[in-house]
PDB file of N, CA and C in Angstrom:
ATOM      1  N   UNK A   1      14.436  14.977  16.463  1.00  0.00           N
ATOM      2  CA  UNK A   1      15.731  15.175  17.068  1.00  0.00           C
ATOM      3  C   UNK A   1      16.394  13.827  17.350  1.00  0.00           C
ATOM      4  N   UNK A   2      15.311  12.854  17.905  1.00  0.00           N
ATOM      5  CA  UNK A   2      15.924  11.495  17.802  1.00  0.00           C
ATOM      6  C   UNK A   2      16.876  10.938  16.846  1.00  0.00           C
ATOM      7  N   UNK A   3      16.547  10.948  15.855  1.00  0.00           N
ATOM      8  CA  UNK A   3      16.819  10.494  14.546  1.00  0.00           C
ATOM      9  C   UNK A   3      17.549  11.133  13.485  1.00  0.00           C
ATOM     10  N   UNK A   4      18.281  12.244  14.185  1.00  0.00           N
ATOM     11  CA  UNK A   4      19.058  13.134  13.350  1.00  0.00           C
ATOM     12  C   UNK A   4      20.231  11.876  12.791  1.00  0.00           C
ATOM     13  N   UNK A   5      20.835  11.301  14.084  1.00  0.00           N
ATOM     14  CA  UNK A   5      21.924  10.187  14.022  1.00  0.00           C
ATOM     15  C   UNK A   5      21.962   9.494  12.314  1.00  0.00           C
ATOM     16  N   UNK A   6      20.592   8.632  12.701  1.00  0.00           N
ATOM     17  CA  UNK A   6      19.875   8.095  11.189  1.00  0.00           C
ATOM     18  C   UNK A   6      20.333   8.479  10.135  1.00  0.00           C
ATOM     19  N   UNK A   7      19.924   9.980  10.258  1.00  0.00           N
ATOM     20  CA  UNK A   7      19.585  10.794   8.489  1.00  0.00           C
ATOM     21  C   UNK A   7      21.003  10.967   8.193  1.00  0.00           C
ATOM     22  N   UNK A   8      21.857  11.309   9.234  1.00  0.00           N
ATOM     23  CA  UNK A   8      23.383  11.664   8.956  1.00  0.00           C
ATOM     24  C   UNK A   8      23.907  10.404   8.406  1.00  0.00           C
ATOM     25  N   UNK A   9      23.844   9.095   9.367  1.00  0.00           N
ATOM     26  CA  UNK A   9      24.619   7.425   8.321  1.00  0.00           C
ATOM     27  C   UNK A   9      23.752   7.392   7.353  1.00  0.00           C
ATOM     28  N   UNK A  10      22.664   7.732   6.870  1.00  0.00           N
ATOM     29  CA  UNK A  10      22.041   7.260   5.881  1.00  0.00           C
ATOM     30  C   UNK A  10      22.803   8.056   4.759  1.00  0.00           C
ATOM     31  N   UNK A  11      22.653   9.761   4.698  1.00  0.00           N
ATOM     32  CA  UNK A  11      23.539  10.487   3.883  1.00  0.00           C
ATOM     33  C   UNK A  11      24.858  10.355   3.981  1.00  0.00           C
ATOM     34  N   UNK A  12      25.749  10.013   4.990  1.00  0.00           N
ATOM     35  CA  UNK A  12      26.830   9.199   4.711  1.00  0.00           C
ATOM     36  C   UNK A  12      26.997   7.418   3.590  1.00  0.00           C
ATOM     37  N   UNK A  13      26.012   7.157   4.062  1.00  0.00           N
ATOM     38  CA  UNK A  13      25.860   6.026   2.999  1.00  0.00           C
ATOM     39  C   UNK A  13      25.469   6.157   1.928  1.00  0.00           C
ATOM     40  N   UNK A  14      24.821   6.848   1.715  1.00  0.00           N
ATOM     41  CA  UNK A  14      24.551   7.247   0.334  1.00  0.00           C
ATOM     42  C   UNK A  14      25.445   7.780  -0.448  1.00  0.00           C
ATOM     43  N   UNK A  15      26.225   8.917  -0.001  1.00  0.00           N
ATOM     44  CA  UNK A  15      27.064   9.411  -0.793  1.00  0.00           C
ATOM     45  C   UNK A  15      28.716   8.074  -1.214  1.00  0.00           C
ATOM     46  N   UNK A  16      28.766   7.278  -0.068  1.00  0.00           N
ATOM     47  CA  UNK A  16      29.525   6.470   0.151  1.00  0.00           C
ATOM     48  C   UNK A  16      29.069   5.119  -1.787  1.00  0.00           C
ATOM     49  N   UNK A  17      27.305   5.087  -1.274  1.00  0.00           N
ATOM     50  CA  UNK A  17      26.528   3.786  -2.165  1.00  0.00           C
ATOM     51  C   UNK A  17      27.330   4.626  -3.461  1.00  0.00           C
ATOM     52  N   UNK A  18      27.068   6.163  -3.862  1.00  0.00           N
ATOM     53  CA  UNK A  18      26.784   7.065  -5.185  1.00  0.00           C
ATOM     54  C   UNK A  18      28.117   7.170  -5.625  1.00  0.00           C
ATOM     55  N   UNK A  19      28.954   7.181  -4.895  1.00  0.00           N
ATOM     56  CA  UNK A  19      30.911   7.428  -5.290  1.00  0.00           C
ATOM     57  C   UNK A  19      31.172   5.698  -5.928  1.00  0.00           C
ATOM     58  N   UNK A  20      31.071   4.657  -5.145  1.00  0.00           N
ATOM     59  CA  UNK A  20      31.240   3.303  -5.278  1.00  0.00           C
ATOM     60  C   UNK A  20      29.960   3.443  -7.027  1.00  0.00           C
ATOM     61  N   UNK A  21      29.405   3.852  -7.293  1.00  0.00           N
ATOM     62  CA  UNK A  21      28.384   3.122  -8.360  1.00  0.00           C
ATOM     63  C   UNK A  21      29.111   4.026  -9.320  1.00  0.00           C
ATOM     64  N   UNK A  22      29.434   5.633  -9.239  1.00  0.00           N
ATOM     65  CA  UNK A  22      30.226   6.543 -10.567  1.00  0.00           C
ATOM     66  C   UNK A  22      31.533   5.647 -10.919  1.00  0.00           C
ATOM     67  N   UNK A  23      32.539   5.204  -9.537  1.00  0.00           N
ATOM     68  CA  UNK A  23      33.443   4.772  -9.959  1.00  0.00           C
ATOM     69  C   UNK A  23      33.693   3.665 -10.357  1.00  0.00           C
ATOM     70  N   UNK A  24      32.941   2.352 -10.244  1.00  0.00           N
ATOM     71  CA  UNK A  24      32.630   1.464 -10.815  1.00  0.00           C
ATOM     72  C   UNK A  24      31.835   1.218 -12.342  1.00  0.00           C
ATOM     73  N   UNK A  25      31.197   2.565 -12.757  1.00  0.00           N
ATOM     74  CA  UNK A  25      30.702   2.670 -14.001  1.00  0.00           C
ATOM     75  C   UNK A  25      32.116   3.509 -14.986  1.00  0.00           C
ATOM     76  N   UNK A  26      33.121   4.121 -14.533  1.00  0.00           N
ATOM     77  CA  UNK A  26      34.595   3.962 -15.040  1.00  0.00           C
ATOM     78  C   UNK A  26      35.446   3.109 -15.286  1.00  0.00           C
ATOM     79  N   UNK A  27      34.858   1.871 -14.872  1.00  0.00           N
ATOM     80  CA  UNK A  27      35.851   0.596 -14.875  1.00  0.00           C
ATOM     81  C   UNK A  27      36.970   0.506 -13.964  1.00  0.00           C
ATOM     82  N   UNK A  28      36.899   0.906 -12.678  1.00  0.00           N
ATOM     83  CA  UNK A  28      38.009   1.280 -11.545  1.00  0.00           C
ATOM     84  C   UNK A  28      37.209   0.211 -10.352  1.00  0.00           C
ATOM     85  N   UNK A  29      37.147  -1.333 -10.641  1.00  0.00           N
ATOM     86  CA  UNK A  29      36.896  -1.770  -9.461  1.00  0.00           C
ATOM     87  C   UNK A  29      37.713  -2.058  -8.317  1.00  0.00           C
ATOM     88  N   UNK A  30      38.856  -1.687  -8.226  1.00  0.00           N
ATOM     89  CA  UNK A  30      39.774  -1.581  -7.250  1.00  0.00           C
ATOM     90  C   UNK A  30      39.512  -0.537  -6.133  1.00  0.00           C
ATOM     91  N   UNK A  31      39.010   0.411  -6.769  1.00  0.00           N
ATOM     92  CA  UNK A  31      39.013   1.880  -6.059  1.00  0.00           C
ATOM     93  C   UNK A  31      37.347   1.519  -5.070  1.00  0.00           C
ATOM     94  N   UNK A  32      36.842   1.025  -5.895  1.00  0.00           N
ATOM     95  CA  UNK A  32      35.593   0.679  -5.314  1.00  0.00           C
ATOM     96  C   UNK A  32      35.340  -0.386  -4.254  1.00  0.00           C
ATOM     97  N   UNK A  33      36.132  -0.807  -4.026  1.00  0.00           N
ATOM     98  CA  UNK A  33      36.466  -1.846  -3.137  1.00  0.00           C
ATOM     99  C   UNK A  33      37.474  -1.533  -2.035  1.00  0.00           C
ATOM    100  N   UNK A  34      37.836  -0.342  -2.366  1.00  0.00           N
ATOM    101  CA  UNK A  34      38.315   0.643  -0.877  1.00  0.00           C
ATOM    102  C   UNK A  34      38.021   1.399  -0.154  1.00  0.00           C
ATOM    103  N   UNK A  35      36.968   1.729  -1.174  1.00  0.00           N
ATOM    104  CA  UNK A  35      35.319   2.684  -0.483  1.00  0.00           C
ATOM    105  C   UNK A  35      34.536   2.160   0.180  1.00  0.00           C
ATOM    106  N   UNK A  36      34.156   0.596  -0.220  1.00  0.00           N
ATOM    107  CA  UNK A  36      33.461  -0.286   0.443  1.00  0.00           C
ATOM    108  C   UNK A  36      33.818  -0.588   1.783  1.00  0.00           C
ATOM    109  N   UNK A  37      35.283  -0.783   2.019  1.00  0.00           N
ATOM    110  CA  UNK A  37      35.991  -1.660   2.802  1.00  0.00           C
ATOM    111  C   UNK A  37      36.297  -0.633   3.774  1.00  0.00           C
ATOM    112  N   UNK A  38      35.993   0.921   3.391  1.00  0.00           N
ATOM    113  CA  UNK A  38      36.066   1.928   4.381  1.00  0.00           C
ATOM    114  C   UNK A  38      35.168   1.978   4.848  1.00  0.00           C
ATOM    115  N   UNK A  39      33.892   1.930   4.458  1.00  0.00           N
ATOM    116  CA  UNK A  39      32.763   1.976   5.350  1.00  0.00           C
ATOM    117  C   UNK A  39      32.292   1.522   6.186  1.00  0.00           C
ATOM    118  N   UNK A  40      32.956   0.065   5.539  1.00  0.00           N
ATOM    119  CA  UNK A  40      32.326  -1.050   6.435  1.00  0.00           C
ATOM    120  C   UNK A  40      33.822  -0.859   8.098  1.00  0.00           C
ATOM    121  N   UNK A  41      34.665  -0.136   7.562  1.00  0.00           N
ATOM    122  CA  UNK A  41      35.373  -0.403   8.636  1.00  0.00           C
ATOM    123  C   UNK A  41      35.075   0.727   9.503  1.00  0.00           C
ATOM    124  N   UNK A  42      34.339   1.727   9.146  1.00  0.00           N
ATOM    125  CA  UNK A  42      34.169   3.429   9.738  1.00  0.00           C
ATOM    126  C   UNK A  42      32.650   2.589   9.980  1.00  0.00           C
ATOM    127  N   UNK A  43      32.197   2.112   9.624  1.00  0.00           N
ATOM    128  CA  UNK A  43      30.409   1.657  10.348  1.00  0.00           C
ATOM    129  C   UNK A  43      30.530   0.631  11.359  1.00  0.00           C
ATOM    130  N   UNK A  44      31.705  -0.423  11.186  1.00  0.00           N
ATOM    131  CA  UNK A  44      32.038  -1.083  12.708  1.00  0.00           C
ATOM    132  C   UNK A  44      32.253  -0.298  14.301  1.00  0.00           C
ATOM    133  N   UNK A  45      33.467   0.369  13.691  1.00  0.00           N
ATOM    134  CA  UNK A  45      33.813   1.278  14.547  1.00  0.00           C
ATOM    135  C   UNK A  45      32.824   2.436  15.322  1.00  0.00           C
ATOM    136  N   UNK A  46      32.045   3.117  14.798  1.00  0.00           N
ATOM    137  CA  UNK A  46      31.313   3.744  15.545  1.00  0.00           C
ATOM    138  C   UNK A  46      29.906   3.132  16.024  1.00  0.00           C
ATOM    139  N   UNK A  47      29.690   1.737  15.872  1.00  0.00           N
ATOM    140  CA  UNK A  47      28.950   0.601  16.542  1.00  0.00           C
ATOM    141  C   UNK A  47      29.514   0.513  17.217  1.00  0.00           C
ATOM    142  N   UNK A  48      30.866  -0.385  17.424  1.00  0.00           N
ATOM    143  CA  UNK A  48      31.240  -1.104  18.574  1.00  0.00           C
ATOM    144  C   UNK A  48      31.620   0.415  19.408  1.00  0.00           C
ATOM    145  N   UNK A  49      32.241   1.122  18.919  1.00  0.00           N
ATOM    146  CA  UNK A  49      32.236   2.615  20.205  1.00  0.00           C
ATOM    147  C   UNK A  49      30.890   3.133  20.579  1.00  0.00           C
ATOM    148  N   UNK A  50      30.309   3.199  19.842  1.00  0.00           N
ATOM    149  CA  UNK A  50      28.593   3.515  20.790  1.00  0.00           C
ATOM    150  C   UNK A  50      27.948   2.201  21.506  1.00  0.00           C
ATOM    151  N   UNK A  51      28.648   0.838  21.290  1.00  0.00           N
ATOM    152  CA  UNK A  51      27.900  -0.141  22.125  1.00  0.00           C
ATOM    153  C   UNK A  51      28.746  -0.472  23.170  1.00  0.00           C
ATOM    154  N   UNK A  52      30.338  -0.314  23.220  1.00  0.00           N
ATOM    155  CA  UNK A  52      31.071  -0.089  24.034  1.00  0.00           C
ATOM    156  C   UNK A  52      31.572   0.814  25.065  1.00  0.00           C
ATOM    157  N   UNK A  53      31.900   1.627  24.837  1.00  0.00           N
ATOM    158  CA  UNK A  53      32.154   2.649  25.167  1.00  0.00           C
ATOM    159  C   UNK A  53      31.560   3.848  25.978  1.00  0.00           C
ATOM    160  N   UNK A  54      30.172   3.809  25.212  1.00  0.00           N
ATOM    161  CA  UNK A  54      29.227   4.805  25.621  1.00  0.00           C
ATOM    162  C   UNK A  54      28.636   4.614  26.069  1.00  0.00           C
ATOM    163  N   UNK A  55      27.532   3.906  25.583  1.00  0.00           N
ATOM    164  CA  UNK A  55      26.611   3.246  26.377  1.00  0.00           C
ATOM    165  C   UNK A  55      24.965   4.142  26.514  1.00  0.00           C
ATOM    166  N   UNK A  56      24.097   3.895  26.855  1.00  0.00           N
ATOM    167  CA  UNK A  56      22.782   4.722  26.822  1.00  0.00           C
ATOM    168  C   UNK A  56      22.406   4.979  25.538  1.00  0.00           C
ATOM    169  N   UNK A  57      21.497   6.397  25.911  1.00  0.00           N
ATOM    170  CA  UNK A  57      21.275   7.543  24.477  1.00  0.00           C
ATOM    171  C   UNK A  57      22.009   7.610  23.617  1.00  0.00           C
ATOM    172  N   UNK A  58      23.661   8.057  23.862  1.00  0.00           N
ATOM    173  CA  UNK A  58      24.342   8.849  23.632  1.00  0.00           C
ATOM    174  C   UNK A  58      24.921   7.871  22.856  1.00  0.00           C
ATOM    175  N   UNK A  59      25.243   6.439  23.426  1.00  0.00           N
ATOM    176  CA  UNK A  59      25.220   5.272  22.672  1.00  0.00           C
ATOM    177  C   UNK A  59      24.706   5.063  20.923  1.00  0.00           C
ATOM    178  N   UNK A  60      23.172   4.954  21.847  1.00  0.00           N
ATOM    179  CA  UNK A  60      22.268   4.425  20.936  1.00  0.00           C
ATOM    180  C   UNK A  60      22.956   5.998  19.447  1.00  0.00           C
ATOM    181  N   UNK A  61      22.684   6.805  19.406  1.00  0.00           N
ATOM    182  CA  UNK A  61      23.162   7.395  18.594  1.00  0.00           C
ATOM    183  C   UNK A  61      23.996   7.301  17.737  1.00  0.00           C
ATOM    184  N   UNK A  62      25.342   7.084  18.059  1.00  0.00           N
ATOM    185  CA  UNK A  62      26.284   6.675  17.472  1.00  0.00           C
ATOM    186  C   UNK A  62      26.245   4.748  16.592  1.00  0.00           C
ATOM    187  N   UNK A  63      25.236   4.029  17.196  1.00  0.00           N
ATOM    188  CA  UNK A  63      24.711   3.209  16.397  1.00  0.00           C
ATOM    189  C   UNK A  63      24.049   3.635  15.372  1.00  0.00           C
ATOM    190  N   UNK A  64      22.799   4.343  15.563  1.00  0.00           N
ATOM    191  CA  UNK A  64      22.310   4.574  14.384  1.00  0.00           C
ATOM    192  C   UNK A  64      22.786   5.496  13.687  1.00  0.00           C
ATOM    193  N   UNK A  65      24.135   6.001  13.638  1.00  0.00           N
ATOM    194  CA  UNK A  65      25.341   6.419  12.833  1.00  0.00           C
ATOM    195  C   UNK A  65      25.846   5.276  11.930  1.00  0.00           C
ATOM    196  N   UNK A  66      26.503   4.196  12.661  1.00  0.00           N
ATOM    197  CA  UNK A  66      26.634   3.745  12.185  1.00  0.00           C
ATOM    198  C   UNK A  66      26.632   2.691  11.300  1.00  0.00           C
ATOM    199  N   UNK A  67      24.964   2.189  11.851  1.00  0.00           N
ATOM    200  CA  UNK A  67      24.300   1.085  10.956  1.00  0.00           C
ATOM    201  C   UNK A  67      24.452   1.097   9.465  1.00  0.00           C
ATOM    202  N   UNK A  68      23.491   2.212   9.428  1.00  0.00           N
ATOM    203  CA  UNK A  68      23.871   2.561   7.622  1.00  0.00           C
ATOM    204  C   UNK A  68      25.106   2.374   7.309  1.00  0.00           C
ATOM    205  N   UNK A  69      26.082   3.034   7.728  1.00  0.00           N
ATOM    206  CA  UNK A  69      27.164   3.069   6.795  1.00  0.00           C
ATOM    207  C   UNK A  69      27.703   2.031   6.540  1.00  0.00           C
ATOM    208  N   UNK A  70      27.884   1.023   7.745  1.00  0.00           N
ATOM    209  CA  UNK A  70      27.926  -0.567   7.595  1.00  0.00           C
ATOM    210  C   UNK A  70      27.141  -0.356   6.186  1.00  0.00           C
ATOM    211  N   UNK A  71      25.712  -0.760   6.130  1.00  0.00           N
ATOM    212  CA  UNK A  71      25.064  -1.193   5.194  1.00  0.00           C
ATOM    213  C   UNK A  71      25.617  -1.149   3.810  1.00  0.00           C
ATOM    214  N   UNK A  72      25.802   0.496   3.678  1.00  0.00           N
ATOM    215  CA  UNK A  72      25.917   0.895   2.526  1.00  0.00           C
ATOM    216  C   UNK A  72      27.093   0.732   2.111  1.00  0.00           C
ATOM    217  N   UNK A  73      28.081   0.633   2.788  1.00  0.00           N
ATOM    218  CA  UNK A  73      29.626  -0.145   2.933  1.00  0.00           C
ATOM    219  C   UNK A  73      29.612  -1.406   2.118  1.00  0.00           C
ATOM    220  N   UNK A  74      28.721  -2.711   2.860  1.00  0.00           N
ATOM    221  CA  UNK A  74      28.484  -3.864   2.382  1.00  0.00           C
ATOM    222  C   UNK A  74      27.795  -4.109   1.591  1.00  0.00           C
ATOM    223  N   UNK A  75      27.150  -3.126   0.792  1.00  0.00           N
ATOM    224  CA  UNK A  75      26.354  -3.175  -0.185  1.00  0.00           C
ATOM    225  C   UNK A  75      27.384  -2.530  -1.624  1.00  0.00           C
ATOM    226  N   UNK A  76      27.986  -1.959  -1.123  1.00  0.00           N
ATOM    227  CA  UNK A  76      29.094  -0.931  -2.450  1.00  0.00           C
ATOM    228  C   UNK A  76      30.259  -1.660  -2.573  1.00  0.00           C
ATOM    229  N   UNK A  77      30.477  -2.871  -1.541  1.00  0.00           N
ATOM    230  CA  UNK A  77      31.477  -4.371  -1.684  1.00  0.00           C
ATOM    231  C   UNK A  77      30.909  -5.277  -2.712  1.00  0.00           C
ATOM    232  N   UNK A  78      29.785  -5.412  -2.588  1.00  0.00           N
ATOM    233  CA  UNK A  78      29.264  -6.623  -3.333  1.00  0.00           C
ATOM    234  C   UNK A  78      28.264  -6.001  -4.224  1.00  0.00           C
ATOM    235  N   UNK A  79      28.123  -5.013  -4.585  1.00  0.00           N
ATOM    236  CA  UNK A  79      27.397  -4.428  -5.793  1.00  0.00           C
ATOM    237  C   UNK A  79      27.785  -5.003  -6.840  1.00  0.00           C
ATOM    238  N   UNK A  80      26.411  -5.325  -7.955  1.00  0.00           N
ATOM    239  CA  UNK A  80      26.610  -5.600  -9.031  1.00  0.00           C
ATOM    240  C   UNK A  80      27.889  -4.932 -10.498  1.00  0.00           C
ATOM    241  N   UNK A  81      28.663  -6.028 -10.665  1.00  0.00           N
ATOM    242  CA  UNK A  81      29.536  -4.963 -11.656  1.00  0.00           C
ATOM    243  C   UNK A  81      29.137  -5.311 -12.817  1.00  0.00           C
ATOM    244  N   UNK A  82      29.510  -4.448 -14.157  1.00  0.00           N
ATOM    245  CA  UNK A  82      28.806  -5.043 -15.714  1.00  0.00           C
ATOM    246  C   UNK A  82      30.492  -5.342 -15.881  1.00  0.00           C
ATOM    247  N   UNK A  83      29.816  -5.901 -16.981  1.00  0.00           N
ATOM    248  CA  UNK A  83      30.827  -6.533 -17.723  1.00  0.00           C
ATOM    249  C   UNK A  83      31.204  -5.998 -19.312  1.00  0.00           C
ATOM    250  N   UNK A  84      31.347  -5.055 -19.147  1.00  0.00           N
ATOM    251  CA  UNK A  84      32.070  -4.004 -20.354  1.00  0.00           C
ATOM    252  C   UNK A  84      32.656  -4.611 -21.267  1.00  0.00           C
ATOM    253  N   UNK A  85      33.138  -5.281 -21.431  1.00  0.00           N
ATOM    254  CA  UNK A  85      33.656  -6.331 -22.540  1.00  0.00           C
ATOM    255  C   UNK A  85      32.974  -7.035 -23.967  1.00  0.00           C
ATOM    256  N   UNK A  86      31.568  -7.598 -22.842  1.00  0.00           N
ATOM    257  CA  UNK A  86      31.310  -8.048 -24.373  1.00  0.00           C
ATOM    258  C   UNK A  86      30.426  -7.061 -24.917  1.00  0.00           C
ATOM    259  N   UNK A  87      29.983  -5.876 -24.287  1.00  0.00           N
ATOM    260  CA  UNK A  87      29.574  -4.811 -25.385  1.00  0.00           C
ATOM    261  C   UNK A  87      30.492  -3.868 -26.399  1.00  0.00           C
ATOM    262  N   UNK A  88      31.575  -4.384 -26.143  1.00  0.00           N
ATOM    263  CA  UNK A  88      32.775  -3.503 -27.148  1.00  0.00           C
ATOM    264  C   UNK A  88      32.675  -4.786 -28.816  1.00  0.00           C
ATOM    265  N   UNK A  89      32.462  -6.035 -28.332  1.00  0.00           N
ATOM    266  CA  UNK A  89      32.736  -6.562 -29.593  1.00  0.00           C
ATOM    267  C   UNK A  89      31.932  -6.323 -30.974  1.00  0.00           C
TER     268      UNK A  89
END
């Protein structure tokens, strides 16, 4: 029950990591870099409101909400991109 918080940013991040890697394997790195830049701004936010705001348990929860998504945010920013180009020649 602890750790429900967890499993929820983690499956938020994931689906967040899995959208950023389909749409970047389309050649749309723009789009992917708004997904990123959402996460990371939706994984600040419910940090600094569970370390602010709340405070305690109820706190701590909403951190481990939003750790992951940070993560997976800053990880779907700076993910590896290919370079499609020189396999067309």
């Amino acid at each position: 029950m602890f750790f429900i918080p967890l499993y929820i940013g983690i499956a938020v991040g994931i689906i967040i990591y899995l959208l950023a890697f389909f749409i970047r394997k389309n050649h749309k790195p723009n789009i992917v870099l708004i997904l990123g830049y959402f996460g990371v701004i939706i994984g600040l936010v419910l940090f600094l409101f569970g370390y602010i705001f709340i405070r305690g348990f109820e706190g701590t929860a909403y951190i481990m909400m939003g750790v992951p998504i940070l993560i997976a945010g800053i990880i779907s920013i700076f993910g590896k991109t290919t370079n499609y180009e020189s396999y067309r020649n």
